[in-house]
N, C-alpha and C. Protein backbone atom coordinates (compact mmCIF):
# COMPACT_ATOMS: atom_id res chain seq x y z
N UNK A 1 111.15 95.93 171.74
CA UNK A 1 112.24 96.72 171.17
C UNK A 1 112.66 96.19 169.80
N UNK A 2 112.60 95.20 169.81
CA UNK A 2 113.44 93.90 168.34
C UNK A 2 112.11 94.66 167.40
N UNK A 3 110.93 94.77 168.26
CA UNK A 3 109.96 95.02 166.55
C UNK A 3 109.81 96.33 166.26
N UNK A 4 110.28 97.12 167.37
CA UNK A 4 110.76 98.56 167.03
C UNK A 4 111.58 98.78 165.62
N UNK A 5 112.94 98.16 166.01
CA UNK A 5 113.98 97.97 164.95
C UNK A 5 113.80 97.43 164.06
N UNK A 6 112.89 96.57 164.05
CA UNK A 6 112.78 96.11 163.06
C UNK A 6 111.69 97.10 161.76
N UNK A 7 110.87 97.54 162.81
CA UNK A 7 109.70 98.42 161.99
C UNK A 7 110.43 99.71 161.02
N UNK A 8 111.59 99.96 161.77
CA UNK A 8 112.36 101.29 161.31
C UNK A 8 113.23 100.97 160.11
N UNK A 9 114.07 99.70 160.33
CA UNK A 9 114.33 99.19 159.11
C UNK A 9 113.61 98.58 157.93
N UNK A 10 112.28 98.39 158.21
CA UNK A 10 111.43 98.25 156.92
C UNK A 10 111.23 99.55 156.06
N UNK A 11 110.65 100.46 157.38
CA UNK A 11 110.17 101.84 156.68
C UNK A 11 111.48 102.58 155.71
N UNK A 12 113.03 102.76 156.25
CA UNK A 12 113.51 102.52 155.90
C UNK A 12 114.28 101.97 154.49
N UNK A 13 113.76 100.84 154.37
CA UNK A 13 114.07 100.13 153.05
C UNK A 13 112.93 100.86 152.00
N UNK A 14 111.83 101.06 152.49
CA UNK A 14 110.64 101.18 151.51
C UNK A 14 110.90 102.65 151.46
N UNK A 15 111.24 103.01 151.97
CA UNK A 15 111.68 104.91 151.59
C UNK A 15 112.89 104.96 150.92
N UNK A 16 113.27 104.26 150.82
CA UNK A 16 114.90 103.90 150.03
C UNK A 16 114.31 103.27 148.64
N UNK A 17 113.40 102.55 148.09
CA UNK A 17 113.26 102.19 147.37
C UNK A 17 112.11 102.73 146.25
N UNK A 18 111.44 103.83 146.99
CA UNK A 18 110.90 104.69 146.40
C UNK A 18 111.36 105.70 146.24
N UNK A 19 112.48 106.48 146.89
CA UNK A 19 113.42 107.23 146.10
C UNK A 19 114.10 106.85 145.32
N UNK A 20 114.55 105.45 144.81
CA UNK A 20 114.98 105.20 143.55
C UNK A 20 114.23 104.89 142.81
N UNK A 21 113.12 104.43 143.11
CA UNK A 21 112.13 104.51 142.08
C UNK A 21 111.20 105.97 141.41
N UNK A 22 111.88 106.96 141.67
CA UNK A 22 111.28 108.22 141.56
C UNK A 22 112.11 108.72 140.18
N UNK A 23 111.01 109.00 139.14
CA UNK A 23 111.84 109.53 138.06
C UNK A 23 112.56 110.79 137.83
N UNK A 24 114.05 110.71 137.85
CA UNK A 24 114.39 112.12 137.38
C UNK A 24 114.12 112.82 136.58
N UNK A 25 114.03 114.27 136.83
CA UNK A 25 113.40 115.23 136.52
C UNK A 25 114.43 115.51 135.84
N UNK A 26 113.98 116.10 134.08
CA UNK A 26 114.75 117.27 133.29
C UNK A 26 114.78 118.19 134.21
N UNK A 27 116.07 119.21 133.76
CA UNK A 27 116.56 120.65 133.77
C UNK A 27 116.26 121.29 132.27
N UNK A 28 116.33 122.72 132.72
CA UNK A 28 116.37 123.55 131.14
C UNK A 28 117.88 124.00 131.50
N UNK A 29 119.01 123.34 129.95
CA UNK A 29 120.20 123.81 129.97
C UNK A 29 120.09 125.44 128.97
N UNK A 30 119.27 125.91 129.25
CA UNK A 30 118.86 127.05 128.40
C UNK A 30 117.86 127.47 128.98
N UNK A 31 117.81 129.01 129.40
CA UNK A 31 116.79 129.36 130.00
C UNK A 31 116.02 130.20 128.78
N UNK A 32 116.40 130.35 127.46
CA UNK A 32 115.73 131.28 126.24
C UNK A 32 115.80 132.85 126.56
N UNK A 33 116.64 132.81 127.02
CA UNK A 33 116.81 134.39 127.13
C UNK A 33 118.37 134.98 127.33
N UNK A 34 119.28 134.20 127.90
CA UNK A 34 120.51 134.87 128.11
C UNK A 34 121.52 133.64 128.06
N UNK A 35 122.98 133.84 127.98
CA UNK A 35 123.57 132.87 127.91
C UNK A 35 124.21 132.13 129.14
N UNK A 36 123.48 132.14 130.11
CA UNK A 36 124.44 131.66 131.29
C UNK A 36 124.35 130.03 131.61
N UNK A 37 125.23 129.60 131.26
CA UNK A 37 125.60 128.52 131.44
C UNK A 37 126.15 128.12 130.06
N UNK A 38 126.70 129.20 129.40
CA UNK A 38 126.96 128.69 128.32
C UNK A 38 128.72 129.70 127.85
N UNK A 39 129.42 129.14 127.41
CA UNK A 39 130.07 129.89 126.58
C UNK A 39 130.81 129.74 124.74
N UNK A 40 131.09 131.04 124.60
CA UNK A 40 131.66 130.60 123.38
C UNK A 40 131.14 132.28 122.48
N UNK A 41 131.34 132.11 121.20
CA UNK A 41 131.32 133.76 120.60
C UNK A 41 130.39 134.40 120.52
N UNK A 42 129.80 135.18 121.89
CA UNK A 42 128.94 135.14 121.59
C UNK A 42 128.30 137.08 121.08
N UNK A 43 129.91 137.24 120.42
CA UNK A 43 129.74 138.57 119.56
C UNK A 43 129.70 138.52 118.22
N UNK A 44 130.28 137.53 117.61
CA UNK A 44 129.97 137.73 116.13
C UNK A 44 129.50 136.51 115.45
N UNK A 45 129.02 135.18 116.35
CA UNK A 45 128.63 134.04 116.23
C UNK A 45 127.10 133.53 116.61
N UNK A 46 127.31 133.99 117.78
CA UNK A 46 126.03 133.53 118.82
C UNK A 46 125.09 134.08 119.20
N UNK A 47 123.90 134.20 118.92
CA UNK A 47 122.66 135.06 119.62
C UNK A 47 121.65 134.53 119.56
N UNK A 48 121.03 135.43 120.50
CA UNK A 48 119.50 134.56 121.02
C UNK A 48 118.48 135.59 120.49
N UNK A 49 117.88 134.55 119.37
CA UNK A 49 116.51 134.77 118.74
C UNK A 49 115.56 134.09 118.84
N UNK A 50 114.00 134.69 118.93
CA UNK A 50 113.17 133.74 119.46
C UNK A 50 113.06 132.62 120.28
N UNK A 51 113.93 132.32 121.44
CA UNK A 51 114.24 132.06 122.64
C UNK A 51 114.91 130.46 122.15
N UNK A 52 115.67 130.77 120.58
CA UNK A 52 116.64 130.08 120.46
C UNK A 52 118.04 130.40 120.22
N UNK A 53 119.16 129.73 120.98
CA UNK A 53 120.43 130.02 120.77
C UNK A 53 121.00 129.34 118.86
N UNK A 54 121.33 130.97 118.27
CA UNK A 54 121.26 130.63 117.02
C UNK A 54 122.63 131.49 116.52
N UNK A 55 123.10 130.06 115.95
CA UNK A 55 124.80 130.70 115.17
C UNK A 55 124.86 130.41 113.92
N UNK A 56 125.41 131.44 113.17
CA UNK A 56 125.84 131.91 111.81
C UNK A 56 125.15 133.08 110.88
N UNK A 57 125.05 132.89 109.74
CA UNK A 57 124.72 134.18 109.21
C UNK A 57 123.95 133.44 107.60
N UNK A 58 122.77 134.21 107.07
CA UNK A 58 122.23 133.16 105.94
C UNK A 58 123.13 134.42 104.75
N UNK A 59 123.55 135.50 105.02
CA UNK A 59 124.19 136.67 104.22
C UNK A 59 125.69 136.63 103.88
N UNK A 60 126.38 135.99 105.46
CA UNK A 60 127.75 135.48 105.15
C UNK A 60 128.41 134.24 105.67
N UNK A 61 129.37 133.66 104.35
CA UNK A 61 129.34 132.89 105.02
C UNK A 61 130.37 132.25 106.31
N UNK A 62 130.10 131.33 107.09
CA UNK A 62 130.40 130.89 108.28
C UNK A 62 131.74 130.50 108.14
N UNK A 63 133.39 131.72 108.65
CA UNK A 63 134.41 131.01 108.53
C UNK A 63 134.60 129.76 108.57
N UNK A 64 134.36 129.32 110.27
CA UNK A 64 134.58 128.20 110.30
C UNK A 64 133.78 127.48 111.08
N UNK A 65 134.09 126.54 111.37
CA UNK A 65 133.64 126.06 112.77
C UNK A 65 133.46 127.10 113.94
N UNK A 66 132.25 126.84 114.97
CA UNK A 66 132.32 127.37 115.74
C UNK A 66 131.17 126.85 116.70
N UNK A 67 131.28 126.75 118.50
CA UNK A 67 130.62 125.75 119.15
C UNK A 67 130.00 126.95 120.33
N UNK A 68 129.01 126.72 120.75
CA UNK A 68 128.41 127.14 122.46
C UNK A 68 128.85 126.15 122.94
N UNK A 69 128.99 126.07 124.03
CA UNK A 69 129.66 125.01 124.90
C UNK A 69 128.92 125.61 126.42
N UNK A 70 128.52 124.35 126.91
CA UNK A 70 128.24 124.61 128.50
C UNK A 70 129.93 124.75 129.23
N UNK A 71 129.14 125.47 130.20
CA UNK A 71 130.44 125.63 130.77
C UNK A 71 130.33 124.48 132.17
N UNK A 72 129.41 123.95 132.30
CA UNK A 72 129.32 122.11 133.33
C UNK A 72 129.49 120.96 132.47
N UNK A 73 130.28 119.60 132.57
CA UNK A 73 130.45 119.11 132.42
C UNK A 73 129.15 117.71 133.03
N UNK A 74 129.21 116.40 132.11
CA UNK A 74 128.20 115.80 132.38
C UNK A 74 128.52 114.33 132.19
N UNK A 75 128.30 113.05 133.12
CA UNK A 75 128.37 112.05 132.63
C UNK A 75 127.51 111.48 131.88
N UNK A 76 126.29 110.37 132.62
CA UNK A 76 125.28 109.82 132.31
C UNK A 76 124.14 110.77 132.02
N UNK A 77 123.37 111.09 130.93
CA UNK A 77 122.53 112.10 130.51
C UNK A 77 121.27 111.52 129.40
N UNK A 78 120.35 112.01 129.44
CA UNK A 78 119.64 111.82 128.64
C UNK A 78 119.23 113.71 128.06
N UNK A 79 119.35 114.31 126.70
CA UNK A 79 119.41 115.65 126.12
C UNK A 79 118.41 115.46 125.40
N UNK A 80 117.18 116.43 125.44
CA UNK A 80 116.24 116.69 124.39
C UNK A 80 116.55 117.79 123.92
N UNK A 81 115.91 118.60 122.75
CA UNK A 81 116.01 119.50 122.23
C UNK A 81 115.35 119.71 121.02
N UNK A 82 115.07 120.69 120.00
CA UNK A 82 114.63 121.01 118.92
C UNK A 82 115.71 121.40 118.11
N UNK A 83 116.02 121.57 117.13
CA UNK A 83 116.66 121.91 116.10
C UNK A 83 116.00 122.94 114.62
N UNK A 84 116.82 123.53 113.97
CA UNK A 84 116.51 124.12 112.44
C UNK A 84 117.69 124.28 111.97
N UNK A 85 117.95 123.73 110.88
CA UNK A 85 119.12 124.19 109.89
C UNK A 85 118.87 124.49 108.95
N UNK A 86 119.13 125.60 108.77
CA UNK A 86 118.93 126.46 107.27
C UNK A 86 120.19 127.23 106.70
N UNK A 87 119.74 127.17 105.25
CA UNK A 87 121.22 128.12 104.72
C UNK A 87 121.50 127.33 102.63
N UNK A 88 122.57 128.04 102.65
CA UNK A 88 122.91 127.25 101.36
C UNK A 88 124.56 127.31 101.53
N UNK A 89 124.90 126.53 100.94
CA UNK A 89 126.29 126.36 100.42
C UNK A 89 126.52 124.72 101.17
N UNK A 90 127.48 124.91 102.07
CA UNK A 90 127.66 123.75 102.57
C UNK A 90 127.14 123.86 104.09
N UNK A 91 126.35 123.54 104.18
CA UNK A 91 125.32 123.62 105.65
C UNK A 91 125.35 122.35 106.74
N UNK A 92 125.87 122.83 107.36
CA UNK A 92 126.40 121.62 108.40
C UNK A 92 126.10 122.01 109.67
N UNK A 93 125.82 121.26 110.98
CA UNK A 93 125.36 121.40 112.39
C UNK A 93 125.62 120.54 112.98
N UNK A 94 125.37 120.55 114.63
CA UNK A 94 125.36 119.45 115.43
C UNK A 94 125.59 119.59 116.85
N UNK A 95 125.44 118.55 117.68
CA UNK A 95 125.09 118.48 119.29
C UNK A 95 126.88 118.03 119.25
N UNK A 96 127.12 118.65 120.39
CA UNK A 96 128.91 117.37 120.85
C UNK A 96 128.55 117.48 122.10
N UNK A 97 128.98 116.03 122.33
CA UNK A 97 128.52 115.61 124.18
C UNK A 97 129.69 114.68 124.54
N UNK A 98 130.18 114.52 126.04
CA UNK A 98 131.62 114.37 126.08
C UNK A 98 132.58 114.98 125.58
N UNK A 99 132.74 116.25 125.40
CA UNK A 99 133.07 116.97 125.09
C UNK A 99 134.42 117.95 125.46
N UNK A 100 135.68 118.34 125.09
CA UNK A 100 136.08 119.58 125.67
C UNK A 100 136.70 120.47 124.55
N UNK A 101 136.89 121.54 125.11
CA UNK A 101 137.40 122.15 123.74
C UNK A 101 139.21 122.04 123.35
N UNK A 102 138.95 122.69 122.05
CA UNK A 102 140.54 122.21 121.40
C UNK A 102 141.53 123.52 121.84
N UNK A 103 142.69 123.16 122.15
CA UNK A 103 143.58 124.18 122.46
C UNK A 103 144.01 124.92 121.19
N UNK A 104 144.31 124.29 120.11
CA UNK A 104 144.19 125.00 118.78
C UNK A 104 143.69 124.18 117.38
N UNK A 105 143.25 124.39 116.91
CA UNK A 105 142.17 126.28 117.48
C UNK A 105 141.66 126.11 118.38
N UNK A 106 141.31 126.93 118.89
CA UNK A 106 140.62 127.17 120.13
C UNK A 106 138.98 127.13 120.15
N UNK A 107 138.69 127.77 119.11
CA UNK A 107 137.37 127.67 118.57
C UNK A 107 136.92 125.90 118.11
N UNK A 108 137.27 125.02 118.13
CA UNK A 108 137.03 123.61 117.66
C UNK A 108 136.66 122.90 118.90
N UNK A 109 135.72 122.01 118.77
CA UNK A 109 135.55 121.35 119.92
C UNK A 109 136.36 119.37 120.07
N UNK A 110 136.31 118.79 120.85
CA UNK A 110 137.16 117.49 120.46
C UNK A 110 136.11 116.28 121.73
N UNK A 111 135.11 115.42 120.54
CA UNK A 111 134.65 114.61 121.65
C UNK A 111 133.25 113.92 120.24
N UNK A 112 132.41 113.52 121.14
CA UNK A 112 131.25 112.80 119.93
C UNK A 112 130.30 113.66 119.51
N UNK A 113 130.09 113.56 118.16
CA UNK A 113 129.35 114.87 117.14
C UNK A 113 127.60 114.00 117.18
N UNK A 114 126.17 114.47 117.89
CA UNK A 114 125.40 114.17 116.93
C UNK A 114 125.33 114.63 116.22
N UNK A 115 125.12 114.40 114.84
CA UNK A 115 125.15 115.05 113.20
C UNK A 115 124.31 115.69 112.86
N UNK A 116 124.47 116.78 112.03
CA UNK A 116 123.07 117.51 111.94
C UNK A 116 123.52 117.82 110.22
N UNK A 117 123.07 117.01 108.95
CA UNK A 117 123.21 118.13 107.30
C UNK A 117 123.14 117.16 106.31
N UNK A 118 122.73 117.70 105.66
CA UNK A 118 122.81 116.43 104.48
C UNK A 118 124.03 115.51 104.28
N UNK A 119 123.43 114.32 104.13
CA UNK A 119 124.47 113.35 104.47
C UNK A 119 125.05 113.03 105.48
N UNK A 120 124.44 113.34 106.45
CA UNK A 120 125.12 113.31 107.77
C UNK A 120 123.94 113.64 109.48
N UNK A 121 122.86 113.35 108.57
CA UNK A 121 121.81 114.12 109.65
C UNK A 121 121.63 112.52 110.67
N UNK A 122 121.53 112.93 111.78
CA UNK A 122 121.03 111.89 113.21
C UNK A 122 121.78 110.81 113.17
N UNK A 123 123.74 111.26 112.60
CA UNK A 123 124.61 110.28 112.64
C UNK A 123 125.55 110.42 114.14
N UNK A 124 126.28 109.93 114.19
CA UNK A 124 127.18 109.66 115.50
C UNK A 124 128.62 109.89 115.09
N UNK A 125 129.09 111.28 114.60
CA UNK A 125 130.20 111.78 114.67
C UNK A 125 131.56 111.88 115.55
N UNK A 126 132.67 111.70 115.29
CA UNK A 126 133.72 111.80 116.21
C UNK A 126 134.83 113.00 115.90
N UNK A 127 134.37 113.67 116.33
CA UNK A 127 134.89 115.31 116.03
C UNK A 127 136.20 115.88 116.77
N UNK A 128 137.62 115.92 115.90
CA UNK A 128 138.79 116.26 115.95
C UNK A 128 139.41 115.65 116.77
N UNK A 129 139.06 114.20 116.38
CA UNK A 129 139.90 113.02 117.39
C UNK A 129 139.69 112.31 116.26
N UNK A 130 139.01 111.35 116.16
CA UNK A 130 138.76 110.20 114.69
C UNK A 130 138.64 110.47 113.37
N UNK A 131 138.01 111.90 113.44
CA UNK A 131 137.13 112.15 112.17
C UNK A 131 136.83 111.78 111.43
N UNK A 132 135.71 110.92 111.82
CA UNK A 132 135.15 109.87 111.17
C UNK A 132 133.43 109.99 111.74
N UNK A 133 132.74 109.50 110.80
CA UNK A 133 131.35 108.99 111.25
C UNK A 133 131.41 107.37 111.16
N UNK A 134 130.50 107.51 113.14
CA UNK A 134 131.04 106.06 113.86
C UNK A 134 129.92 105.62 113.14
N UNK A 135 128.51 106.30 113.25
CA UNK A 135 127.08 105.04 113.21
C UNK A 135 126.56 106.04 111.84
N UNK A 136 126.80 105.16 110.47
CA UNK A 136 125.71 106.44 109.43
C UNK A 136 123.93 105.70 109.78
N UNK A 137 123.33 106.15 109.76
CA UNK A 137 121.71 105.48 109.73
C UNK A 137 121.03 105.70 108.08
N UNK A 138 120.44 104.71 108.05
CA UNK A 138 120.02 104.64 106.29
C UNK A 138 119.34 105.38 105.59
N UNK A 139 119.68 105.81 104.59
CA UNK A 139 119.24 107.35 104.18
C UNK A 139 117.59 106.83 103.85
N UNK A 140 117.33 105.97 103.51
CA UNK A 140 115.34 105.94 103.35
C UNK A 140 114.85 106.34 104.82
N UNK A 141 115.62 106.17 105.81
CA UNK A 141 114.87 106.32 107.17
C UNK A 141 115.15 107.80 107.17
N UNK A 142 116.09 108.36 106.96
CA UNK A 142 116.07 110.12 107.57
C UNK A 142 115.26 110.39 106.34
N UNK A 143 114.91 110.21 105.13
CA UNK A 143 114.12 110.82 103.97
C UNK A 143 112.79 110.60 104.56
N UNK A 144 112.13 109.70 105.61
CA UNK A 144 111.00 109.53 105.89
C UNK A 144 110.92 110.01 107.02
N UNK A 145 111.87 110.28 108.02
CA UNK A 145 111.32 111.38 109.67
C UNK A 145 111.72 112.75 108.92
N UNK A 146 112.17 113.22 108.85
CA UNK A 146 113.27 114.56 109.27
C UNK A 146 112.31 115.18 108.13
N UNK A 147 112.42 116.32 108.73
CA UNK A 147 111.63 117.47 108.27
C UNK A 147 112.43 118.97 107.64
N UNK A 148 112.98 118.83 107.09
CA UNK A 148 114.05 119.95 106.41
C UNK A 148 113.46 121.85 106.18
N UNK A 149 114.57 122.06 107.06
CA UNK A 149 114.48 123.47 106.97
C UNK A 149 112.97 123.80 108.35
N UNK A 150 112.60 122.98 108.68
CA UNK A 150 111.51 123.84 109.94
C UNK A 150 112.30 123.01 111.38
N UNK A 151 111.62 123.16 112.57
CA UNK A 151 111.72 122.54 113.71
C UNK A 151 111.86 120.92 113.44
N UNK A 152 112.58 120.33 114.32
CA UNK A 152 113.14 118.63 114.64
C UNK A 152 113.33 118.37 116.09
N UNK A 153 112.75 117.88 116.54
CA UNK A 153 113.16 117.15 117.94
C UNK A 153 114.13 116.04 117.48
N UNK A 154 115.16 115.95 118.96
CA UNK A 154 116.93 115.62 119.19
C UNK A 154 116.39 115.02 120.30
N UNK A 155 117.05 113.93 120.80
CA UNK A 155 117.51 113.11 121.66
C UNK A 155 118.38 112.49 121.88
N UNK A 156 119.37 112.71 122.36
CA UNK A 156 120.45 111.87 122.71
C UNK A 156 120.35 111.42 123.88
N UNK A 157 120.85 109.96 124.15
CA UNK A 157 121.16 109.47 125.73
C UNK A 157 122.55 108.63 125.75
N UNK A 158 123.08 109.28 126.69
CA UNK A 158 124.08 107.98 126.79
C UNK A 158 124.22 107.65 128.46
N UNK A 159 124.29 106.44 128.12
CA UNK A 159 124.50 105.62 129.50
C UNK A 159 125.82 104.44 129.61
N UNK A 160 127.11 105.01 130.78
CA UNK A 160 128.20 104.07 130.39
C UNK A 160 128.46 104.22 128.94
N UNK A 161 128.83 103.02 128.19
CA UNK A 161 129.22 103.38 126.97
C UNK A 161 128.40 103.15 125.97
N UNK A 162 127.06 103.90 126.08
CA UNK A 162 126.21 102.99 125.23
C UNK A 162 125.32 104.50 124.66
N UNK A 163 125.50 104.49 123.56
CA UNK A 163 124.99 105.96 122.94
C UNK A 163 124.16 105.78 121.32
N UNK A 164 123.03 106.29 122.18
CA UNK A 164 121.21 106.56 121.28
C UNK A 164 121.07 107.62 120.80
N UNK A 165 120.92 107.67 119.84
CA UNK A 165 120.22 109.08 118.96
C UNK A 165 119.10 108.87 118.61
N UNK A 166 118.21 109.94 118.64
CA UNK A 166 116.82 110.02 118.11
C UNK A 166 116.54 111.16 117.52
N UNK A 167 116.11 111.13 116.56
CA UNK A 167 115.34 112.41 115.50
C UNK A 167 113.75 111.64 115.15
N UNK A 168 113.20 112.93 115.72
CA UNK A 168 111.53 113.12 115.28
C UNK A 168 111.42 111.84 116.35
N UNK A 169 111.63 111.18 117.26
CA UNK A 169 111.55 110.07 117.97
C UNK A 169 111.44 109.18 117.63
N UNK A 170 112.61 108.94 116.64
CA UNK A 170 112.59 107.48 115.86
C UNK A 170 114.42 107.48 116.36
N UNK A 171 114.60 106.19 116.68
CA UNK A 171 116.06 105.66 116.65
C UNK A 171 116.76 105.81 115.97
N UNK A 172 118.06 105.86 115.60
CA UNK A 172 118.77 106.48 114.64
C UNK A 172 120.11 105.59 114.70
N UNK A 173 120.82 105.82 116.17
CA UNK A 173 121.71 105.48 116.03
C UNK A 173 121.94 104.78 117.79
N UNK A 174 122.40 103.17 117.21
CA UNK A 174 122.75 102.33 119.10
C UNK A 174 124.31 102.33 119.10
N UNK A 175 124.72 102.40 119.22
CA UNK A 175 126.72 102.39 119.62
C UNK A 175 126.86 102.44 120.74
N UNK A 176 128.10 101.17 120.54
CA UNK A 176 128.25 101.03 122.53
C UNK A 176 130.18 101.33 122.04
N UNK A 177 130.70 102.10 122.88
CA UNK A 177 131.98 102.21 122.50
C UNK A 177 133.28 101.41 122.72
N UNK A 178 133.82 100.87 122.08
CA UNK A 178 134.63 99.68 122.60
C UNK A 178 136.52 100.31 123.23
N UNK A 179 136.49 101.57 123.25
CA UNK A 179 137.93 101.96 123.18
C UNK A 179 137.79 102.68 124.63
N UNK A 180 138.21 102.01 126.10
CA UNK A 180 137.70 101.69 127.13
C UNK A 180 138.73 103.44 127.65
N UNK A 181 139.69 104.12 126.50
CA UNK A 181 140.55 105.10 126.77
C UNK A 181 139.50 106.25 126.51
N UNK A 182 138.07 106.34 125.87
CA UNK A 182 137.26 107.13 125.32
C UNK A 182 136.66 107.86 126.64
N UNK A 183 136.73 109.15 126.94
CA UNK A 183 136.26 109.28 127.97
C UNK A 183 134.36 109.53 128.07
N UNK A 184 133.64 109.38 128.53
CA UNK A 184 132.36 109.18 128.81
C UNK A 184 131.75 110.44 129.71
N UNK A 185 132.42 111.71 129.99
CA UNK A 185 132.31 112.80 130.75
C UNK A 185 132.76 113.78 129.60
N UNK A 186 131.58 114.95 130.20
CA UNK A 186 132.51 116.27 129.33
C UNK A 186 131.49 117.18 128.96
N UNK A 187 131.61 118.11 127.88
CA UNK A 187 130.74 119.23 127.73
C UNK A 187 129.85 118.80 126.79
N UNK A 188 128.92 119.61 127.00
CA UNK A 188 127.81 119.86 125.92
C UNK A 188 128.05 121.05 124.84
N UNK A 189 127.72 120.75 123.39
CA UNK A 189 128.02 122.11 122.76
C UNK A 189 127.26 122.03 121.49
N UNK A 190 127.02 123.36 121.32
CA UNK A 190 126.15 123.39 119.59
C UNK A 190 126.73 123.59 118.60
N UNK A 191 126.98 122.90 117.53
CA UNK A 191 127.62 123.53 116.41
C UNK A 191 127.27 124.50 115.33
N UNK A 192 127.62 125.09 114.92
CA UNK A 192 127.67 125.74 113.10
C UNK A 192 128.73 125.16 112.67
N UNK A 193 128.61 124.65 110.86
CA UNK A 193 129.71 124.32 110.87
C UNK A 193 130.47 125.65 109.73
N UNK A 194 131.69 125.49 109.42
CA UNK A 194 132.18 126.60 108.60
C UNK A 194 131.73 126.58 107.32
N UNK A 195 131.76 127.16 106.04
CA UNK A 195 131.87 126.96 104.84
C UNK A 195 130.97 127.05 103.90
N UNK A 196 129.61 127.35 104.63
CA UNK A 196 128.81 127.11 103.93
C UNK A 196 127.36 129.28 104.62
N UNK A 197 126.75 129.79 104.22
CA UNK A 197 126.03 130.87 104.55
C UNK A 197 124.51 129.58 104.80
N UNK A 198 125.14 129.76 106.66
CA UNK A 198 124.00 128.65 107.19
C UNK A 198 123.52 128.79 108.82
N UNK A 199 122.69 128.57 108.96
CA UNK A 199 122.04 129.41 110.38
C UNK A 199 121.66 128.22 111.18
N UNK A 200 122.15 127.70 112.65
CA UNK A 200 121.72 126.34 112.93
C UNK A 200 120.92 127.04 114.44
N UNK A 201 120.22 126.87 114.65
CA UNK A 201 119.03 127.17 115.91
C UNK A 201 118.47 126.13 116.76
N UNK A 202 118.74 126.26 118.11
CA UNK A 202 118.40 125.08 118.98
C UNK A 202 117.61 125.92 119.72
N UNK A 203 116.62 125.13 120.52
CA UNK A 203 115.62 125.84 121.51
C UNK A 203 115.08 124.73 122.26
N UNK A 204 114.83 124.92 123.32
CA UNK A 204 114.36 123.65 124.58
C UNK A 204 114.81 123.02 124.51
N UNK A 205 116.26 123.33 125.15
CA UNK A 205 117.38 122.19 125.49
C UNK A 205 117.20 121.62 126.90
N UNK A 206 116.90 120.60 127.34
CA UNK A 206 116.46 120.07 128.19
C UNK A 206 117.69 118.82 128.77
N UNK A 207 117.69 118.75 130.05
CA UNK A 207 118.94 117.37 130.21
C UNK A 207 118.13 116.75 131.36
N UNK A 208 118.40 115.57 131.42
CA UNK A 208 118.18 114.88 132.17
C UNK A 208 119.50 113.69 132.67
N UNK A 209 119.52 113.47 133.88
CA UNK A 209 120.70 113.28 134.72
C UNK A 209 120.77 111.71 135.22
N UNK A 210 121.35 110.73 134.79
CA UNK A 210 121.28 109.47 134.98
C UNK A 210 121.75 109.27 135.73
């Protein structure tokens, strides 16, 4: 009987330890065709072209700010994705993760910006709380990945308080957050930013769940 129990608690342990050893699987937070799981304007802002979710206008330009936002919330994550920013004037974009939105405006989002524009591309933004850029990365390194005006692969991960950016799969940005009041949960969202006649396009948004 003792090596019964005992046999069951091995098997047991070793089935326990190969389900944590089993890698989690991405999700598609975008299925390329409709917006569900997502909200935000999606009448005079937001539409899906070529099975990317794409906001603004290259004809007029972009009042203001304006975000897609999942409508699930997320802690520990690892986010892939593609990117394009195009446009002229003042052309600005970006990922916000931890995220929720602003009561006014309503349209603004309030949580950490990855950066997406000149001067500001694969930085670590703090959007309508600090407003400030936490991590800039050195402009010879984005002049040598980043590919302007076509497709960019995005990566963000954060784990606890410890947050990675990647463009073209080069490192960008390590920040671990020291302000223990910062919350580490929250939405996902895409930006346009205002001010500028500029078109920002994401496609194969992918998450993965830590």
């Amino acid at each position: 009987m003792k090596s019964l129990v005992l046999s069951a608690v091995l098997l047991f342990n070793i089935t326990a330890n190969l389900q944590a050893q089993k890698p989690k699987e991405a999700t598609d937070l975008f299925d390329g065709k409709t917006f569900t799981g997502w909200e935000g304007d999606t009448v005079n802002t937001w539409r899906i072209l070529n099975n990317a979710l794409t906001g603004g206008s290259l004809t007029r330009t972009v009042p203001h700010n304006e975000f897609i936002a999942t409508t699930e919330s997320f802690g520990d994550f690892e986010l892939t994705l593609e990117f394009k920013v195009t446009g002229t004037g003042f052309v600005n974009a970006g990922v916000q993760f931890h995220s929720e939105r602003s009561k006014n405006p309503v349209y603004e989002m309030i949580g950490y910006q990855a950066d997406l524009g000149n001067g500001y591309w694969a930085s670590l933004y703090d959007e309508s709380r600090r407003d400030l850029t936490i991590v800039q990365p050195d402009s010879a390194l984005i002049n040598k990945i980043l590919k302007p005006a076509t497709w960019n692969r995005f990566k963000i991960k954060s784990v606890g308080r410890r947050i990675r950016i990647y463009l073209n799969d080069v490192q960008t940005v390590d920040y671990s957050e020291p302000d223990e009041k910062i919350t580490h949960k929250g939405k996902i969202a895409l930006q346009v930013h205002g001010g500028g006649k500029a078109l920002a396009e994401y496609r194969k948004i992918k998450i993965t769940r830590l």
